[in-house]
PDB file of N, CA and C in Angstrom:
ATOM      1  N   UNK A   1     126.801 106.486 100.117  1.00  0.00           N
ATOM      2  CA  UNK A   1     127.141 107.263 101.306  1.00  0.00           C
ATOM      3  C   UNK A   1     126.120 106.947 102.391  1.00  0.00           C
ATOM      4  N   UNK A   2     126.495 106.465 103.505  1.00  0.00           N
ATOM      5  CA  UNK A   2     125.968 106.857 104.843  1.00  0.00           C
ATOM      6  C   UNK A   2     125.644 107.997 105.255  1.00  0.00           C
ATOM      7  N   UNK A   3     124.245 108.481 105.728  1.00  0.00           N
ATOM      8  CA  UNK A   3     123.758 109.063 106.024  1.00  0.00           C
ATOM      9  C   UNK A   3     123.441 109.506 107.722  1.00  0.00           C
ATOM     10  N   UNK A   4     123.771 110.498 108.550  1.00  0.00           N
ATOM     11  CA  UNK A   4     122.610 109.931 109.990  1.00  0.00           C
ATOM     12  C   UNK A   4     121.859 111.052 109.930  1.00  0.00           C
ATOM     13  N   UNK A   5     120.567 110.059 110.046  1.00  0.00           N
ATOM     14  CA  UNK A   5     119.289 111.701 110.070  1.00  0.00           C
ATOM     15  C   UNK A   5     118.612 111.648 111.733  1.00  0.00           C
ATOM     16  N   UNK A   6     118.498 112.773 112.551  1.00  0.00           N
ATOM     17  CA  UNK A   6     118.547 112.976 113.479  1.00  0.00           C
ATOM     18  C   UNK A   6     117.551 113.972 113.743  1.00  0.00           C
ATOM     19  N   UNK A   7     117.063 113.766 115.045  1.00  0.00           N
ATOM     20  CA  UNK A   7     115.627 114.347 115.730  1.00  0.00           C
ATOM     21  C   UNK A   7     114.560 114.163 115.094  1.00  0.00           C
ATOM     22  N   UNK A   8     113.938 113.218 114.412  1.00  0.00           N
ATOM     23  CA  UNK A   8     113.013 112.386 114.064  1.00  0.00           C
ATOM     24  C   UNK A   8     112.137 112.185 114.978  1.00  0.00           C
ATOM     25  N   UNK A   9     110.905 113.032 114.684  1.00  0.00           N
ATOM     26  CA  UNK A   9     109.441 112.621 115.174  1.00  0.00           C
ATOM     27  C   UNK A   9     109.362 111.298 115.436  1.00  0.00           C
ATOM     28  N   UNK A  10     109.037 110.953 116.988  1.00  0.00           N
ATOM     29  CA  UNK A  10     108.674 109.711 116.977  1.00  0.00           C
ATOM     30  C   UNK A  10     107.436 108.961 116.076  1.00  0.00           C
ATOM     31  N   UNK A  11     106.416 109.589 115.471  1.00  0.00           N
ATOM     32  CA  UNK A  11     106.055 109.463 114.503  1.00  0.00           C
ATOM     33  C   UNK A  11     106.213 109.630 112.812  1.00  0.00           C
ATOM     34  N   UNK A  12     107.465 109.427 113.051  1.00  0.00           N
ATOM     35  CA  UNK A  12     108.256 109.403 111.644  1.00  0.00           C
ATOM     36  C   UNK A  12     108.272 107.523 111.094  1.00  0.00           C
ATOM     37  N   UNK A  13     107.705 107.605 110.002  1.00  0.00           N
ATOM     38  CA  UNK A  13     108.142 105.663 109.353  1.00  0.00           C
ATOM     39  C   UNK A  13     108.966 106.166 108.280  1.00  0.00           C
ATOM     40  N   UNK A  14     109.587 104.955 108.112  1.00  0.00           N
ATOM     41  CA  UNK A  14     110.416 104.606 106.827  1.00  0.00           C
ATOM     42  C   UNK A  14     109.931 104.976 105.701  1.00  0.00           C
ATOM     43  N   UNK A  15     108.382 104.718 105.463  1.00  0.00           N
ATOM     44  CA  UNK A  15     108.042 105.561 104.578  1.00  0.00           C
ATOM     45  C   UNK A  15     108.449 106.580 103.964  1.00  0.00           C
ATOM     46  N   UNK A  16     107.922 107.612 105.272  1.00  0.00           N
ATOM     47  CA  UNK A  16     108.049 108.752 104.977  1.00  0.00           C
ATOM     48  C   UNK A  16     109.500 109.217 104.490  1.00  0.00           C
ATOM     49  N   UNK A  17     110.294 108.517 105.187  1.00  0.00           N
ATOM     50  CA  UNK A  17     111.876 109.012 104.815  1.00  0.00           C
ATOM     51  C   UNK A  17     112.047 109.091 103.667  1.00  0.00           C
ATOM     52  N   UNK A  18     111.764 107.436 103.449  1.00  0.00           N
ATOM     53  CA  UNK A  18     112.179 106.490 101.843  1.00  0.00           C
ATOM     54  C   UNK A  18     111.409 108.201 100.634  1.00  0.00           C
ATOM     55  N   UNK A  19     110.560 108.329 101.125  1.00  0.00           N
ATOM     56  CA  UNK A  19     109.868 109.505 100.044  1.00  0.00           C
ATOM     57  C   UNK A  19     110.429 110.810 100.273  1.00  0.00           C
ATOM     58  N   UNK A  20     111.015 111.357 100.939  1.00  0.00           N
ATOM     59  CA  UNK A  20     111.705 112.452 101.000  1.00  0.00           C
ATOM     60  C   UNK A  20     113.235 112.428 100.749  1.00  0.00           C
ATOM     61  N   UNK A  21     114.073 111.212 101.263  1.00  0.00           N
ATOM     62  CA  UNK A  21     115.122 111.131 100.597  1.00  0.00           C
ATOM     63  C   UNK A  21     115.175 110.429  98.592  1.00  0.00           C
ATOM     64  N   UNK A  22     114.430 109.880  98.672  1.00  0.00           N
ATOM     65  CA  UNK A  22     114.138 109.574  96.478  1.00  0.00           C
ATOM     66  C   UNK A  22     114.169 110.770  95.816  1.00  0.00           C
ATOM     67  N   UNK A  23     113.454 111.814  96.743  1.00  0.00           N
ATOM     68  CA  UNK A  23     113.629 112.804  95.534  1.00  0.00           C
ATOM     69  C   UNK A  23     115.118 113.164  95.196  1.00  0.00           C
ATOM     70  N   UNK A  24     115.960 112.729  95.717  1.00  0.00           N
ATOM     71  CA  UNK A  24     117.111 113.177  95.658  1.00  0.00           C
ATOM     72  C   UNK A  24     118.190 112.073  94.784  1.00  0.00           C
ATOM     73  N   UNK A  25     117.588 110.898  94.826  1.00  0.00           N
ATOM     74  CA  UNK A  25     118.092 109.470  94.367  1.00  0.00           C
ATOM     75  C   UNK A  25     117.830 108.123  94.641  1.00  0.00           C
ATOM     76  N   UNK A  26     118.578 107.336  94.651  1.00  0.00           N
ATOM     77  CA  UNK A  26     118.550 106.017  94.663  1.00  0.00           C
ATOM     78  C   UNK A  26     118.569 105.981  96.345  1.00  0.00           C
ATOM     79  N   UNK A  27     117.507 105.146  97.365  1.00  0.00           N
ATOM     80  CA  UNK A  27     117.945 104.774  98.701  1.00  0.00           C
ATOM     81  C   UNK A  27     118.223 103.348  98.675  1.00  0.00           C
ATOM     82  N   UNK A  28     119.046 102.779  99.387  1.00  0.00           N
ATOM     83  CA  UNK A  28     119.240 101.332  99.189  1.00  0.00           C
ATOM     84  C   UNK A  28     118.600 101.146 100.574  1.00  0.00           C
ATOM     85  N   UNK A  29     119.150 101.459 101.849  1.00  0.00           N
ATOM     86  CA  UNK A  29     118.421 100.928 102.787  1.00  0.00           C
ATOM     87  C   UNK A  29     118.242 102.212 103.401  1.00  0.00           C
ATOM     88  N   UNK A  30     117.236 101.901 104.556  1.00  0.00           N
ATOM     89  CA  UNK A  30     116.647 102.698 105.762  1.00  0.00           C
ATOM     90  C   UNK A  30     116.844 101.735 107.015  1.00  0.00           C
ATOM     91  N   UNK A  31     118.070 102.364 108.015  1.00  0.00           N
ATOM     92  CA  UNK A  31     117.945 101.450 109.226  1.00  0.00           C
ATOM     93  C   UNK A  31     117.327 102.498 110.528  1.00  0.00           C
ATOM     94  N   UNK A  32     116.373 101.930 110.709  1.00  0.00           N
ATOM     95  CA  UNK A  32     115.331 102.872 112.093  1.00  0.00           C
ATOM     96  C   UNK A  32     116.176 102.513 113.213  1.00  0.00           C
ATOM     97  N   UNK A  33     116.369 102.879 113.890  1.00  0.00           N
ATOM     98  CA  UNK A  33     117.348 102.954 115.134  1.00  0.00           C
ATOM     99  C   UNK A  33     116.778 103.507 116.424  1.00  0.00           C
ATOM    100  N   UNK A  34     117.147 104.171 117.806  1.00  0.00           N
ATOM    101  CA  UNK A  34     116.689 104.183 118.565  1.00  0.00           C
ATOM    102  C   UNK A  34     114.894 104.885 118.495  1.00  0.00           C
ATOM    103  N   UNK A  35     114.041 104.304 117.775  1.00  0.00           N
ATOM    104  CA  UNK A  35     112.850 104.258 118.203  1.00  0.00           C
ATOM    105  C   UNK A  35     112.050 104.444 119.518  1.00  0.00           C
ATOM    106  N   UNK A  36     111.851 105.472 119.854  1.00  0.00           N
ATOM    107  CA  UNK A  36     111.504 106.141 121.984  1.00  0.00           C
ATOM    108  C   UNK A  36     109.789 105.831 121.842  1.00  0.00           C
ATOM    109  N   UNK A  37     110.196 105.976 123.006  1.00  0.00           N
ATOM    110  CA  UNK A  37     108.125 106.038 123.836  1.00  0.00           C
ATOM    111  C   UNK A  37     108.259 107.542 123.476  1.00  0.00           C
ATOM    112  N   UNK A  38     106.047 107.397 123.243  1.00  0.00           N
ATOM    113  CA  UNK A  38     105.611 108.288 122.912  1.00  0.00           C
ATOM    114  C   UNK A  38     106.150 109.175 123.617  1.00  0.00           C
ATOM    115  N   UNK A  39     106.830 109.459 124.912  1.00  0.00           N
ATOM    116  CA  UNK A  39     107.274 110.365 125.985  1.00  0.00           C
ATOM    117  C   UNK A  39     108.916 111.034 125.221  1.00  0.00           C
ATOM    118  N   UNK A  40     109.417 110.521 124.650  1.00  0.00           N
ATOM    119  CA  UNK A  40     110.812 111.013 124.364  1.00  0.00           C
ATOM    120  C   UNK A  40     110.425 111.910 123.112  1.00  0.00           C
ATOM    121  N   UNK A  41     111.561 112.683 123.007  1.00  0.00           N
ATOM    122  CA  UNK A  41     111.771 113.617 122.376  1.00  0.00           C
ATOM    123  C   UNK A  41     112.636 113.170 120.602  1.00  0.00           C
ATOM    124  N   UNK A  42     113.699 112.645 120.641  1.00  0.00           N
ATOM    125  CA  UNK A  42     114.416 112.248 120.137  1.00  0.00           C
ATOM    126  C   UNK A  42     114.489 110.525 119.538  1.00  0.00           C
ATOM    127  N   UNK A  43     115.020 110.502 118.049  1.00  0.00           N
ATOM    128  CA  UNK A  43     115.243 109.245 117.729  1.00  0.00           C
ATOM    129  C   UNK A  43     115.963 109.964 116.011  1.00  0.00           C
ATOM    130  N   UNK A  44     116.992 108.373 115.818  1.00  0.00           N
ATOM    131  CA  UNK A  44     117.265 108.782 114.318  1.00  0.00           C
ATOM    132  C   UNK A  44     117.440 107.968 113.729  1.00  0.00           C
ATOM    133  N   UNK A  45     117.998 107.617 112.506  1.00  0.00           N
ATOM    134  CA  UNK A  45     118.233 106.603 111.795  1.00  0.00           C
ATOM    135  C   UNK A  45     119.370 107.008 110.528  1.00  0.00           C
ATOM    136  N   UNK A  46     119.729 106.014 109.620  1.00  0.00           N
ATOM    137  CA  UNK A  46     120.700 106.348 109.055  1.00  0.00           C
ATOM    138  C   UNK A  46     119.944 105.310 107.763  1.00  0.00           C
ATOM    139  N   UNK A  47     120.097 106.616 106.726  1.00  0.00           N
ATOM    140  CA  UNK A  47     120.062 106.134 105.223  1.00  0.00           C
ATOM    141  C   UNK A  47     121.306 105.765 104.241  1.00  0.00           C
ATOM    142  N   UNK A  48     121.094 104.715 103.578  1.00  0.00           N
ATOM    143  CA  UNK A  48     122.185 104.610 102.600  1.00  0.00           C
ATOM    144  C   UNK A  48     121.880 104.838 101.723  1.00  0.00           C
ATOM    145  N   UNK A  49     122.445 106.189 100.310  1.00  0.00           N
ATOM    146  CA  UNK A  49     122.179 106.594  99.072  1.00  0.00           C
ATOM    147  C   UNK A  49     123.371 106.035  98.777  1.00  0.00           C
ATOM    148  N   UNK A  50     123.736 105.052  97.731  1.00  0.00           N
ATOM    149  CA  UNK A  50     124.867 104.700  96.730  1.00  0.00           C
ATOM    150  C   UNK A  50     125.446 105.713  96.107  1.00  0.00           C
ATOM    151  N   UNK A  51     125.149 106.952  95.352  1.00  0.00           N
ATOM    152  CA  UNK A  51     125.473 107.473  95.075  1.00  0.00           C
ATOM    153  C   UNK A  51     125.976 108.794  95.721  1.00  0.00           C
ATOM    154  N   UNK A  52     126.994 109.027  95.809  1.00  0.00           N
ATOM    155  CA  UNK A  52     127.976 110.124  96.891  1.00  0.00           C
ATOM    156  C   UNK A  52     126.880 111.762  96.476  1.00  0.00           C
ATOM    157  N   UNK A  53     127.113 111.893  95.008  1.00  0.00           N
ATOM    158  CA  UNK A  53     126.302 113.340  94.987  1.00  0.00           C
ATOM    159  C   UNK A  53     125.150 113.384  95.301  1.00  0.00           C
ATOM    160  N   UNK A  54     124.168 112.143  94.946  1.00  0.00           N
ATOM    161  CA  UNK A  54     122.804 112.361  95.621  1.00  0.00           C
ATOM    162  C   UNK A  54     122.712 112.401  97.027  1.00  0.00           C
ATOM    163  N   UNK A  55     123.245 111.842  97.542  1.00  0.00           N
ATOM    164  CA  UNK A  55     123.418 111.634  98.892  1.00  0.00           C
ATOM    165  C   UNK A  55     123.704 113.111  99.500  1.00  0.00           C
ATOM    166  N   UNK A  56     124.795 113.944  99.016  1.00  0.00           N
ATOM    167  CA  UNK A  56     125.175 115.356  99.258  1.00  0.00           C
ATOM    168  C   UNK A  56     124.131 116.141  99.201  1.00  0.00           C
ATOM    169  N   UNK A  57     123.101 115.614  97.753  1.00  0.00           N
ATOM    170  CA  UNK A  57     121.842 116.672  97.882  1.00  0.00           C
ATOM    171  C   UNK A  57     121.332 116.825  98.560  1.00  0.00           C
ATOM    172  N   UNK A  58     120.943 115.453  99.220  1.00  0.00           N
ATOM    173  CA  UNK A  58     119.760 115.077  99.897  1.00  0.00           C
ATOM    174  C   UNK A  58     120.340 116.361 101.695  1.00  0.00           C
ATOM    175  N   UNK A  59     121.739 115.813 101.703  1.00  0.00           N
ATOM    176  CA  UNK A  59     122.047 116.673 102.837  1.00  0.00           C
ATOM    177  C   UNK A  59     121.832 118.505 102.531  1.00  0.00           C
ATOM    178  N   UNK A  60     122.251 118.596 101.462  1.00  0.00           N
ATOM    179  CA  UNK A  60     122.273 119.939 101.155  1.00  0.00           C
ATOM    180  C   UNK A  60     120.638 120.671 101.527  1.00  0.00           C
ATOM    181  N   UNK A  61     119.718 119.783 100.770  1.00  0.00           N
ATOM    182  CA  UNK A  61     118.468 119.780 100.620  1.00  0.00           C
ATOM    183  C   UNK A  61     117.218 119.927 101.890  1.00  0.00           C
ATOM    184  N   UNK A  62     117.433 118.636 103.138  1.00  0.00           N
ATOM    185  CA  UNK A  62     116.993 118.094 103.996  1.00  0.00           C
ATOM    186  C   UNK A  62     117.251 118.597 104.896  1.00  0.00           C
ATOM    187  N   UNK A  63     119.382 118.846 105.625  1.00  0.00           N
ATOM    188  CA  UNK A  63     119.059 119.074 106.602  1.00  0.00           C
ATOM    189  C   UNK A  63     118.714 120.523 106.980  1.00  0.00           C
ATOM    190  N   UNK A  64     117.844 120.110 108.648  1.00  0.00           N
ATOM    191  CA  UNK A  64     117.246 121.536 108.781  1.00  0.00           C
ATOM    192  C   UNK A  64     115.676 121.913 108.709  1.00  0.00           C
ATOM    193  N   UNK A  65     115.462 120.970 107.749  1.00  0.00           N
ATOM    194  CA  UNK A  65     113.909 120.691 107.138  1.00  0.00           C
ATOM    195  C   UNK A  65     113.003 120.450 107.729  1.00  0.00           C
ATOM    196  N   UNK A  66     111.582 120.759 107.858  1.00  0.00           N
ATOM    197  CA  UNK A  66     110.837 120.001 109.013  1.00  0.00           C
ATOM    198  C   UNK A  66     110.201 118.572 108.554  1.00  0.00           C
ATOM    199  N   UNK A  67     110.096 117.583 109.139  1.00  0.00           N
ATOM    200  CA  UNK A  67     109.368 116.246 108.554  1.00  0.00           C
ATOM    201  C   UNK A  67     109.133 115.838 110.052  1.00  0.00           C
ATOM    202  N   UNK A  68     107.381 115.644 109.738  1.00  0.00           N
ATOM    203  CA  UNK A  68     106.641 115.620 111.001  1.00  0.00           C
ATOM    204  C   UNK A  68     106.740 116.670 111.795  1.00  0.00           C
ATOM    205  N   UNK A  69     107.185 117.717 111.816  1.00  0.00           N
ATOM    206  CA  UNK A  69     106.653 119.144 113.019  1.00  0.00           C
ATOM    207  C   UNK A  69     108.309 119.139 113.438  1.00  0.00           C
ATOM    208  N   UNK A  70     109.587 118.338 112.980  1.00  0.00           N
ATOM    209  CA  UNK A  70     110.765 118.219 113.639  1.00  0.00           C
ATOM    210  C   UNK A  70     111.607 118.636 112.756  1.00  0.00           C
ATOM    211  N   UNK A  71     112.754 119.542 113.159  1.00  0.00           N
ATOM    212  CA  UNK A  71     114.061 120.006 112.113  1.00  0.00           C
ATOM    213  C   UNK A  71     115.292 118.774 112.245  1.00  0.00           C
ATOM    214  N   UNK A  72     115.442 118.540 111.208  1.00  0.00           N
ATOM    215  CA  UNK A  72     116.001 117.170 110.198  1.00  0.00           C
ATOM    216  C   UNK A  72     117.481 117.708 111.280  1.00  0.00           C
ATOM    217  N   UNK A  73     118.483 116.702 111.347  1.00  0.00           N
ATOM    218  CA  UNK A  73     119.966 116.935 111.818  1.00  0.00           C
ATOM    219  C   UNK A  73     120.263 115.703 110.622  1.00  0.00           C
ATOM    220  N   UNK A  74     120.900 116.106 109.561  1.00  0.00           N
ATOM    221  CA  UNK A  74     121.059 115.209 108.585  1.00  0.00           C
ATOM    222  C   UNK A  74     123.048 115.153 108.758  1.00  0.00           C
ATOM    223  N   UNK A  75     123.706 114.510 108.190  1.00  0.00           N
ATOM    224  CA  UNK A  75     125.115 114.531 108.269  1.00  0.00           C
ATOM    225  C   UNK A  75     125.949 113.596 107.674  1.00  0.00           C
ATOM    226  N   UNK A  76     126.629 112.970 107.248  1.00  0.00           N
ATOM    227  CA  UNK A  76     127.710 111.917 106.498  1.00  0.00           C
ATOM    228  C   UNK A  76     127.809 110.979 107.729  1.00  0.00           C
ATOM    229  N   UNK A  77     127.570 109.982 108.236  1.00  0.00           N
ATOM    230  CA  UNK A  77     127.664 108.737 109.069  1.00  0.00           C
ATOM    231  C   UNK A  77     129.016 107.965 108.540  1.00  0.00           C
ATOM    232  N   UNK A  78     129.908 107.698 109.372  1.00  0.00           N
ATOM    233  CA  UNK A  78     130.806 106.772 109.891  1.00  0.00           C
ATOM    234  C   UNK A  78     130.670 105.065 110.220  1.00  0.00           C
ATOM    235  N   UNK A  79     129.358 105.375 110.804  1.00  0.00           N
ATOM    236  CA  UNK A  79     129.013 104.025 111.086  1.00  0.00           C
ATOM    237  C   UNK A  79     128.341 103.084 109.981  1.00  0.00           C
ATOM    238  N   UNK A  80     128.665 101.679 110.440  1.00  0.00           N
ATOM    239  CA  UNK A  80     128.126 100.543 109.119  1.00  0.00           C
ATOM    240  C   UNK A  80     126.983 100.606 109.436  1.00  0.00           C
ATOM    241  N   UNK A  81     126.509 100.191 108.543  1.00  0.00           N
ATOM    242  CA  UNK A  81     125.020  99.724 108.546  1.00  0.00           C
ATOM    243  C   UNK A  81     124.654  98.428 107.794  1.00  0.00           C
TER     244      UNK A  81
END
């Protein structure tokens, strides 16, 4: 399942994601996406979990959450990656 995780600290890395979405399962990729100057507010990216229920957890789990000082907008993505 496609993932889009949304309002991401501009000081948010892949890292950090990759370790907060595992607890939930398998991540295959992390694509970082609009990345802002220190000045913006906003940025997100979209995870791929293979597995549909982990993937649900991770939403069930995450969104809403704070990572980096920011509340997660987590959701089922449409788009390829």
């Amino acid at each position: 399942m496609k993932l889009y995780v949304g309002n991401l600290s501009p000081d948010t890395t892949e890292f950090q994601l990759r370790k907060a979405f595992e607890k939930f399962g398998k991540v295959d990729l992390i694509s970082m996406n609009g990345q802002p100057h220190k000045n913006s507010i906003y940025s997100f990216c979209f995870v791929h979990m293979p597995f549909d229920n982990q993937a649900s957890q991770a939403i069930k789990k995450l969104n809403g959450k704070k990572l980096g000082g920011y509340l997660l907008n987590i959701k089922e993505s449409s788009v390829s990656i």
